[in-house]
Protein backbone atom coordinates (compact mmCIF):
# COMPACT_ATOMS: atom_id res chain seq x y z
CA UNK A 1 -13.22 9.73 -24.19
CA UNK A 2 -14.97 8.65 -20.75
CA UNK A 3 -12.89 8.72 -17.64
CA UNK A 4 -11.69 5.18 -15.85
CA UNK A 5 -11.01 4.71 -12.25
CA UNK A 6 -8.67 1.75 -10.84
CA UNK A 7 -9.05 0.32 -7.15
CA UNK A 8 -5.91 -1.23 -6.12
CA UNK A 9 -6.18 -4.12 -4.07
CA UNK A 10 -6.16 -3.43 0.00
CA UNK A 11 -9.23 -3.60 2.54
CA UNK A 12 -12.14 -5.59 1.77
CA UNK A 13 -15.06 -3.24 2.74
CA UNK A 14 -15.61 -1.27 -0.55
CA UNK A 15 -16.12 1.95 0.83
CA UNK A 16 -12.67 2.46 2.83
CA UNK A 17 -10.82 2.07 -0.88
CA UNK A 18 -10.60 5.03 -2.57
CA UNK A 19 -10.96 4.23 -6.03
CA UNK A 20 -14.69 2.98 -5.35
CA UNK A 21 -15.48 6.04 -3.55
CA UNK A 22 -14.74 8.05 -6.66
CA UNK A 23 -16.73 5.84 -8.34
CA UNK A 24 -19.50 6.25 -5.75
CA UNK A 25 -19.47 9.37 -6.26
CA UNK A 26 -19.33 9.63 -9.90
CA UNK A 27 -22.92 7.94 -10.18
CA UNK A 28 -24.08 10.19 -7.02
CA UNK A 29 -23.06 13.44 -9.24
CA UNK A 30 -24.48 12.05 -12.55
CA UNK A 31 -21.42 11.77 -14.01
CA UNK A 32 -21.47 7.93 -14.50
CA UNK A 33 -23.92 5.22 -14.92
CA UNK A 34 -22.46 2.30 -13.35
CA UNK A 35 -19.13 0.24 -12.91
CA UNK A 36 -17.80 -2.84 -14.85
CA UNK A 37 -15.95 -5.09 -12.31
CA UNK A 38 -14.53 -8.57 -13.68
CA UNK A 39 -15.75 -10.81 -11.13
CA UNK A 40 -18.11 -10.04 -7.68
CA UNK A 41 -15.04 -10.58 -5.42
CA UNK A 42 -13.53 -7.22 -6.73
CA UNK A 43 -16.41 -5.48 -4.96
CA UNK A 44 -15.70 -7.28 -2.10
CA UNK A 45 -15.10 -11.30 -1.12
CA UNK A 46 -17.74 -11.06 1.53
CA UNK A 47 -21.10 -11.52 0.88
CA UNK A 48 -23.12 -8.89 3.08
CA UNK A 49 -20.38 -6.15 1.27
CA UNK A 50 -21.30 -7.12 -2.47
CA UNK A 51 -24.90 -6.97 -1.57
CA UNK A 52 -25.02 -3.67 0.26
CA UNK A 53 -22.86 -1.77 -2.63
CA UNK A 54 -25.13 -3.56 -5.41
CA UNK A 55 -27.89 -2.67 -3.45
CA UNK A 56 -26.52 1.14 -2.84
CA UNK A 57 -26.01 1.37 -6.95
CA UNK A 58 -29.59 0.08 -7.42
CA UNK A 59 -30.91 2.70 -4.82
CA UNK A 60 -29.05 5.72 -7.29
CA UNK A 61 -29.82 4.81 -10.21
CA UNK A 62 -26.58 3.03 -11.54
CA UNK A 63 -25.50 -0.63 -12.41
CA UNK A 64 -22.71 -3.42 -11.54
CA UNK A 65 -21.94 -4.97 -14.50
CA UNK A 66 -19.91 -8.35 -13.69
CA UNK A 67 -17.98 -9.62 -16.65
CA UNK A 68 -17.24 -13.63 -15.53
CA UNK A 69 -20.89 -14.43 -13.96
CA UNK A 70 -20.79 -15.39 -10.03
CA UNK A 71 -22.05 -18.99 -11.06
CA UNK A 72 -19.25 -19.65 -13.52
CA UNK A 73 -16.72 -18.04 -10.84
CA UNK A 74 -18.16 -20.45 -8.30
CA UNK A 75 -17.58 -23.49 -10.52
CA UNK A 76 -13.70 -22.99 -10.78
């Protein structure tokens, strides 16, 4: 069975949690493919944030997959 990593909640900017940075490096080591987050804010509420880390897991390789789509989070 696969490993699973949990990011409390705390600072906004992705990379100053730990639990993303083990998942960070995960992908950067081959170890993982991607992370499953259930909406876009988890990544981080601020828009510049979510792009850069999507944009960082693009760059090696891996994938963000979102489980409620940002368009059906920004209708409730």
């Amino acid at each position: 069975m696969g490993q699973s990593y949990t990011d409390h909640q705390g600072p906004t900017d992705p990379v100053a949690r730990p639990g993303w940075c083990l998942v960070r490096q995960q992908i950067r080591a081959g170890y993982a493919d991607g992370v499953v987050v259930v909406t876009h804010s988890v990544i981080s509420p601020h828009v510049g944030e979510y792009r850069r880390e999507v944009d960082w897991f693009g760059q090696h390789c891996g994938f963000v997959g979102v489980v409620i789509p940002e368009i059906q989070a920004a209708r409730k």
